[in-house]
C-alpha atoms as a PDB file:
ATOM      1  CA  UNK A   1      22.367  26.369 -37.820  1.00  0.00           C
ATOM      2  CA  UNK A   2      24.069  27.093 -40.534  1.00  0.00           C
ATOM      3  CA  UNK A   3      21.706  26.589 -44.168  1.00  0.00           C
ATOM      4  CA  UNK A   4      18.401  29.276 -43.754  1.00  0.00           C
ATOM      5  CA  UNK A   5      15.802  28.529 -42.350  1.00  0.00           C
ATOM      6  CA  UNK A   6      12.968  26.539 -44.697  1.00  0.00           C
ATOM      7  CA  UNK A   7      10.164  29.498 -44.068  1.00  0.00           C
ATOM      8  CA  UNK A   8      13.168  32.079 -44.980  1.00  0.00           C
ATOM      9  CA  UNK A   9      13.880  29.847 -47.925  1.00  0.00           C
ATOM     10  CA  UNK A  10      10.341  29.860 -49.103  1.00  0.00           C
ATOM     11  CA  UNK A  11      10.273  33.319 -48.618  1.00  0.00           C
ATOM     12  CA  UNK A  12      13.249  33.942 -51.086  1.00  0.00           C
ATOM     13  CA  UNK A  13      11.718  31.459 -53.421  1.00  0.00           C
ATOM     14  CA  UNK A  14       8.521  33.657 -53.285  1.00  0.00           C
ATOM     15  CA  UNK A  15       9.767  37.182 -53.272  1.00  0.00           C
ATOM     16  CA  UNK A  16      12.508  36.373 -56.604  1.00  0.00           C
ATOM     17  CA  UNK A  17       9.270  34.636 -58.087  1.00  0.00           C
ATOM     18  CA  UNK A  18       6.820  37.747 -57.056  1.00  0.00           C
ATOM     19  CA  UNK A  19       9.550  40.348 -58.367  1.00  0.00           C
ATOM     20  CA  UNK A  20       9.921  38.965 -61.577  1.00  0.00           C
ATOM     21  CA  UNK A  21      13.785  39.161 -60.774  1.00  0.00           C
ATOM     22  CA  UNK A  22      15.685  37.343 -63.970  1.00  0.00           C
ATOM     23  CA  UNK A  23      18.969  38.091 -62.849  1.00  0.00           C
ATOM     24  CA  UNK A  24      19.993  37.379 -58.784  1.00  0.00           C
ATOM     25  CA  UNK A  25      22.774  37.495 -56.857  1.00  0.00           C
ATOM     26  CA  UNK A  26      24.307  35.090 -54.195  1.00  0.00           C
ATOM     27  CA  UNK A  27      26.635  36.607 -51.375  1.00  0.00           C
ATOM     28  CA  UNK A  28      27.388  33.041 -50.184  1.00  0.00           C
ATOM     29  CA  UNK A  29      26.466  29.726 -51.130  1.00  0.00           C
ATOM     30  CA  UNK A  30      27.638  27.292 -48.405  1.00  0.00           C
ATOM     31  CA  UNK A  31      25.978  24.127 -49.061  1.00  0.00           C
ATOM     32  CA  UNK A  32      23.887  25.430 -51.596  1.00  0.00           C
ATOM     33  CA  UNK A  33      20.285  25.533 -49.932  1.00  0.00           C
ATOM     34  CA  UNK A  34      19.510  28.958 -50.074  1.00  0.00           C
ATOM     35  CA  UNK A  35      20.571  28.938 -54.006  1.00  0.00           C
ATOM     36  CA  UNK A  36      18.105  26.441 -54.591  1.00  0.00           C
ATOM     37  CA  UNK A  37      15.207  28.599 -53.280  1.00  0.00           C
ATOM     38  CA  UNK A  38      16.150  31.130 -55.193  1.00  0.00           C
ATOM     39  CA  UNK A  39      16.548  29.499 -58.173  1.00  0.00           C
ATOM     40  CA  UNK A  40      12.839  28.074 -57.608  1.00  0.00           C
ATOM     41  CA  UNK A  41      11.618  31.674 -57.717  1.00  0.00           C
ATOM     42  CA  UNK A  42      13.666  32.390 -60.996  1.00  0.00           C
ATOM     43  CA  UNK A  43      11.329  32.075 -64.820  1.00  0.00           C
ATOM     44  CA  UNK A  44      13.681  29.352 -66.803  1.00  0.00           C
ATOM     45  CA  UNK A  45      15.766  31.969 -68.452  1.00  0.00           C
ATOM     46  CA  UNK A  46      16.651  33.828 -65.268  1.00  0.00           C
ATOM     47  CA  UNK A  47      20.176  33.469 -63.973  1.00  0.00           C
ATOM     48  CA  UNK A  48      21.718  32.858 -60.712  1.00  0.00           C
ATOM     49  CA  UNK A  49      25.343  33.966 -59.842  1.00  0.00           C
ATOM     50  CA  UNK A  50      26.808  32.698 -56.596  1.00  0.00           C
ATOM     51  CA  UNK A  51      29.640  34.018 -54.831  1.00  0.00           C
ATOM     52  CA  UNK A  52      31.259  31.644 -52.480  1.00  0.00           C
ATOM     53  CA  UNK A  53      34.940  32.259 -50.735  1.00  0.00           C
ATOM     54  CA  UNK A  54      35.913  28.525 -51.016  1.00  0.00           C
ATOM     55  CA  UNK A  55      36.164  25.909 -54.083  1.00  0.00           C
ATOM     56  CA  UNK A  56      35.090  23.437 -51.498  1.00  0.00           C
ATOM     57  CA  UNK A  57      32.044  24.930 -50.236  1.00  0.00           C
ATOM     58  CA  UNK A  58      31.447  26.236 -54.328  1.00  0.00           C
ATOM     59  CA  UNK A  59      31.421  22.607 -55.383  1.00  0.00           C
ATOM     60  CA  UNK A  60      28.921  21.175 -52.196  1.00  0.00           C
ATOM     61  CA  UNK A  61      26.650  24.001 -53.430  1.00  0.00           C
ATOM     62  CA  UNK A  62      27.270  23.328 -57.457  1.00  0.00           C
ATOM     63  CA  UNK A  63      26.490  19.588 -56.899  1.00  0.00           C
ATOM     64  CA  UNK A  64      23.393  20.280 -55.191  1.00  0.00           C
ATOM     65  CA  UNK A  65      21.756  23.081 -57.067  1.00  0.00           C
ATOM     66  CA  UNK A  66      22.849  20.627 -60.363  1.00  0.00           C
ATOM     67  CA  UNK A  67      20.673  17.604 -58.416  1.00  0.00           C
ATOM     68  CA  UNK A  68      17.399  20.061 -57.823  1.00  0.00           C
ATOM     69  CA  UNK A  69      17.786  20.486 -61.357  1.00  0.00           C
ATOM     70  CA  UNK A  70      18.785  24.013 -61.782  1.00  0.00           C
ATOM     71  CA  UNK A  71      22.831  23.797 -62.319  1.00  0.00           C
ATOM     72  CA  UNK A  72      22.446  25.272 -65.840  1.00  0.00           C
ATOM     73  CA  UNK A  73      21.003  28.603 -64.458  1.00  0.00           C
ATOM     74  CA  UNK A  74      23.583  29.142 -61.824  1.00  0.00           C
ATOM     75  CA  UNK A  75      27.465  30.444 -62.263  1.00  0.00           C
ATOM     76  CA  UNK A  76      29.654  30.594 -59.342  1.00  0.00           C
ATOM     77  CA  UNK A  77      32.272  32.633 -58.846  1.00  0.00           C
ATOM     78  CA  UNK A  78      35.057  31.384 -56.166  1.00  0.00           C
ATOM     79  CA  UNK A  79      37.142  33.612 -53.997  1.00  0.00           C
ATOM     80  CA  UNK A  80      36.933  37.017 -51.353  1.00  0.00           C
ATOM     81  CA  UNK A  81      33.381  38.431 -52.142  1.00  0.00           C
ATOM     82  CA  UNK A  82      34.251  41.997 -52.384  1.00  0.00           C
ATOM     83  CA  UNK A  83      37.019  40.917 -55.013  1.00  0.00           C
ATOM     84  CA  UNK A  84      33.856  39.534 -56.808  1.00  0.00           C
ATOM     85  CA  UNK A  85      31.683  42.377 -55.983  1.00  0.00           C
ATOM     86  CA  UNK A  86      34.174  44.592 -57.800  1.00  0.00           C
ATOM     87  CA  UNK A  87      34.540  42.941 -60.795  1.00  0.00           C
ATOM     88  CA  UNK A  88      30.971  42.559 -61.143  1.00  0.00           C
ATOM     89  CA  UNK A  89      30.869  45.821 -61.094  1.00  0.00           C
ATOM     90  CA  UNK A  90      33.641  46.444 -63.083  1.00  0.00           C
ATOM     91  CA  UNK A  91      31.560  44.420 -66.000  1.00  0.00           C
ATOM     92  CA  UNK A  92      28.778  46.120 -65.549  1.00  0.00           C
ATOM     93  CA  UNK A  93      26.153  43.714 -64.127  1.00  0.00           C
ATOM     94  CA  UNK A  94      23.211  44.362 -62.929  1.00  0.00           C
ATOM     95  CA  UNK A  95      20.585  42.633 -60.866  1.00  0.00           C
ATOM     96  CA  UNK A  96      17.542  42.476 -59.725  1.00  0.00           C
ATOM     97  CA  UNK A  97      17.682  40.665 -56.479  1.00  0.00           C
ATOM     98  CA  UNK A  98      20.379  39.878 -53.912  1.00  0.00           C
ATOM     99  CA  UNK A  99      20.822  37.563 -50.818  1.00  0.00           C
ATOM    100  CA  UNK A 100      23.379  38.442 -48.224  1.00  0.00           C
ATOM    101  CA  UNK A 101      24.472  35.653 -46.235  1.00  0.00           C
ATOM    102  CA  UNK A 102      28.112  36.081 -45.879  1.00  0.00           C
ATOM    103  CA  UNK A 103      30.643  36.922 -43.488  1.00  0.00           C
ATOM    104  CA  UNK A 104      28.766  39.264 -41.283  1.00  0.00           C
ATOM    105  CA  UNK A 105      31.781  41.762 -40.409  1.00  0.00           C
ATOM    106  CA  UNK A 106      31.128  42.830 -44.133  1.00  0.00           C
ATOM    107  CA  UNK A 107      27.549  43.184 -44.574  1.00  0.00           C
ATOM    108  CA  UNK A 108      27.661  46.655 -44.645  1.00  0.00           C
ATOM    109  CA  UNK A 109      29.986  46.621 -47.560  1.00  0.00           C
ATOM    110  CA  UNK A 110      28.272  43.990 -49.485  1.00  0.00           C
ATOM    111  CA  UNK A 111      24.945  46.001 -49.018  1.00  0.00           C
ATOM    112  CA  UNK A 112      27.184  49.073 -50.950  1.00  0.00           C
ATOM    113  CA  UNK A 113      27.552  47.111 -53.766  1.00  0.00           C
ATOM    114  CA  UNK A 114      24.634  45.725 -54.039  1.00  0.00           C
ATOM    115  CA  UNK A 115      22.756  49.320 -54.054  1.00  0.00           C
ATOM    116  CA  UNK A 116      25.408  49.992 -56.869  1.00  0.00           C
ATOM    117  CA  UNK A 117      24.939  46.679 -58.698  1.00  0.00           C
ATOM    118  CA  UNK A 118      21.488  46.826 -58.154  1.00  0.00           C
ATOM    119  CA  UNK A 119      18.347  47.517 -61.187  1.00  0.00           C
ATOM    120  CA  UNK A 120      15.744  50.283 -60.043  1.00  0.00           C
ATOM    121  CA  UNK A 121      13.297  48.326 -57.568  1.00  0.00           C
ATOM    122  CA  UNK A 122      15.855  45.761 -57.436  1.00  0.00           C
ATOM    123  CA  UNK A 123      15.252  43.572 -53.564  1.00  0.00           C
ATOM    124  CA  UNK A 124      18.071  43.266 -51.498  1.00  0.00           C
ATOM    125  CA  UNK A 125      17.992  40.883 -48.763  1.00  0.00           C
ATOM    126  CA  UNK A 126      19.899  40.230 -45.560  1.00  0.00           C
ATOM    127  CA  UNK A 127      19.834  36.983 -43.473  1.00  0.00           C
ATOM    128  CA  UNK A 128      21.150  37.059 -39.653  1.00  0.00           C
ATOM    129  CA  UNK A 129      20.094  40.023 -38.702  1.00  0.00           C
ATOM    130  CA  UNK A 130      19.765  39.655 -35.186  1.00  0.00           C
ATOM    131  CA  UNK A 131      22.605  37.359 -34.322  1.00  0.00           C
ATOM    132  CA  UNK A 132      20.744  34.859 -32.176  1.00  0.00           C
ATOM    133  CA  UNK A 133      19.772  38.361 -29.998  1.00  0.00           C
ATOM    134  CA  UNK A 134      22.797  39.284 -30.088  1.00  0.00           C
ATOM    135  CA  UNK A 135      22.301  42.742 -31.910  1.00  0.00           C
ATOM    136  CA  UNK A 136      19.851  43.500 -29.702  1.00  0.00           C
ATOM    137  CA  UNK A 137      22.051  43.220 -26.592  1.00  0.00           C
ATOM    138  CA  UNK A 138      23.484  46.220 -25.464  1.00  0.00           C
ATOM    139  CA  UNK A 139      26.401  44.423 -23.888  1.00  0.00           C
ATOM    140  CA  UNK A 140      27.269  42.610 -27.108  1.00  0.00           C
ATOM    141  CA  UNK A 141      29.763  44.836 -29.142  1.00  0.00           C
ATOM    142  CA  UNK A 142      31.930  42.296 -31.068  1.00  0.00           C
ATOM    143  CA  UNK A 143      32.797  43.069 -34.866  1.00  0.00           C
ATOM    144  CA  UNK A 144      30.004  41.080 -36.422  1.00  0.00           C
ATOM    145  CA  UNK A 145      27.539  42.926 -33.703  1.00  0.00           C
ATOM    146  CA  UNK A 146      28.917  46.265 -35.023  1.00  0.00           C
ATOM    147  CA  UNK A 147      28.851  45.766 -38.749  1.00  0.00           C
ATOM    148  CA  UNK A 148      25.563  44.064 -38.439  1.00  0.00           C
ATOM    149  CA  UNK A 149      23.438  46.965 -36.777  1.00  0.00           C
ATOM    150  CA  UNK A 150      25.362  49.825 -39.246  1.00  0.00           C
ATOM    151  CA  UNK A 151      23.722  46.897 -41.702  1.00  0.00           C
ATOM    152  CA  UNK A 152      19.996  46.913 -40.488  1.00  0.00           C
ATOM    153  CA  UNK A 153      20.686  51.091 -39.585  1.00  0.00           C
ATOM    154  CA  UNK A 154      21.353  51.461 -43.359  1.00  0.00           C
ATOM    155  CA  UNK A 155      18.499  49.238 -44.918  1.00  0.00           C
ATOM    156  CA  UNK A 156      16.080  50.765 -42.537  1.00  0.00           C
ATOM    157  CA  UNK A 157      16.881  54.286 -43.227  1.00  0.00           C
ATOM    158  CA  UNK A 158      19.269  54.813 -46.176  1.00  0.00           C
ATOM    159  CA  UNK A 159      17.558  57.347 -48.434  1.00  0.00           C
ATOM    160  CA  UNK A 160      17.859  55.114 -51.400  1.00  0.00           C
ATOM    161  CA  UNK A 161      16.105  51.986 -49.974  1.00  0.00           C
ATOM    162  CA  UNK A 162      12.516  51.850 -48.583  1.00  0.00           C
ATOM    163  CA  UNK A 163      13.296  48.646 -45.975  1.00  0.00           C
ATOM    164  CA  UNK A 164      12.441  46.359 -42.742  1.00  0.00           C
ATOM    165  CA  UNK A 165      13.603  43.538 -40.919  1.00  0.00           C
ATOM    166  CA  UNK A 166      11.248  40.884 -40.816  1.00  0.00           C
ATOM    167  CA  UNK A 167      11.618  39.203 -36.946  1.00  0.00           C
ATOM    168  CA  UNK A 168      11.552  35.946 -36.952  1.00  0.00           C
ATOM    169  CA  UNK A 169      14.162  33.303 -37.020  1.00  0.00           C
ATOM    170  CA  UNK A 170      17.060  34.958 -37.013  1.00  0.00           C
ATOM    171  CA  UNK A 171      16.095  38.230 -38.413  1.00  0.00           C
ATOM    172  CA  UNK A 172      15.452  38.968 -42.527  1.00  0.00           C
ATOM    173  CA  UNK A 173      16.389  42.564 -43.421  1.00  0.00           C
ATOM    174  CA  UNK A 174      14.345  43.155 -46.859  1.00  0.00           C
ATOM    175  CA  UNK A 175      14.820  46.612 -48.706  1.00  0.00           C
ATOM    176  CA  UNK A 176      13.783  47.724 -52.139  1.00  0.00           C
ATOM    177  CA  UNK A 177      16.419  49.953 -54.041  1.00  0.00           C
ATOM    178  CA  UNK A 178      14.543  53.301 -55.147  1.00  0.00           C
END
C-alpha cells in the first residue's frame, strides 16, 4: 500500500481541523490522497504546501487535490525535500502542522526541520512507523529500520515534543512541539 490508510486519513483531516492549524506542511504527496485529508481539516483560508521529489508524482497529486476542490489552497514545491526544507526555512515559514510521509531513511532529518519550522504547539506527524513490523524486529537493521526507530526514539522522548505512536495500521507517530 502505498496512499494512507482511510482511518489515518480521517485522522489527519480531524487533528488539522481540531488544531485550528491554518498553515500545514506536506513531506510527500504521491498521488495526492493524504493532501486531500488534510486540506479537509484546513478553515478556507488555511494553506497547504506540498513537497514532492518528482514533477510527475507533483502533478498526479495537483490534479487530484484541484478535483476535491481544494487546488487553490495548496502550493507544491518539486524537488529533494531537505533542499525544500531549507529554503523554507531560509524564508522564514512557519507552520502549524506537518505530515511526514517521505523517504523513510530521512525521517529523522525531516522531523529536525519540522521542530525548527514548526509554531509553538505546532503537530507533527509521522506515517510508517512500524514498517509492516519491521521496526519491531530485532533482526531487521536495514537503513529505513535504523532511521525510522532514531525517528519514533526522538518523537517519543525529545525534550521539545510531548509524543506517541498510535499502533495501528502501520504505525502514526503524533508529537506536539512545546
Amino acid at each position: 500500500e502505498i496512499a494512507i490508510a482511510p482511518g489515518y486519513g480521517r485522522l489527519l483531516t480531524l487533528l488539522v481541523k481540531a488544531t485550528g492549524a491554518g498553515r500545514v506542511l506536506e513531506i510527500g504527496a504521491l498521488g495526492g490522497y493524504s493532501g486531500i485529508c488534510l486540506a479537509r481539516g484546513l478553515a478556507p483560508e488555511g494553506t497547504l504546501t506540498s513537497l514532492e521529489l518528482k514533477q510527475e508524482f507533483a502533478d498526479v497529486a495537483r490534479a487530484n487535490v484541484t478535483e476535491a476542490g481544494f487546488g487553490g489552497q495548496v502550493e507544491y514545491r518539486v524537488g529533494p525535500a531537505l533542499d525544500s526544507l531549507a529554503q523554507l526555512k531560509a524564508e522564514g515559514q512557519r507552520f502549524d502542522f506537518f505530515f511526514i510521509d517521505a523517504d523513510k531513511e530521512n525521517y529523522p532529518n525531516y522531523l529536525e526541520y519540522a521542530i525548527e519550522l514548526a509554531n509553538p504547539g505546532a503537530l507533527i506527524a509521522g506515517d510508517n512507523t512500524f514498517l509492516r513490523g519491521r521496526t519491531l524486529n530485532p533482526d531487521k537493521n536495514g537503513p529505513s529500520v535504523q532511521a525510522i526507530r532514531r525517528f519514533n526514539e526522538a518523537m517519543a522522548t525529545d525534550d521539545r515534543l510531548i509524543g506517541t505512536i498510535l499502533p495501528a495500521y502501520d504505525g502514526l507517530a503524533v508529537a506536539m512541539v512545546k
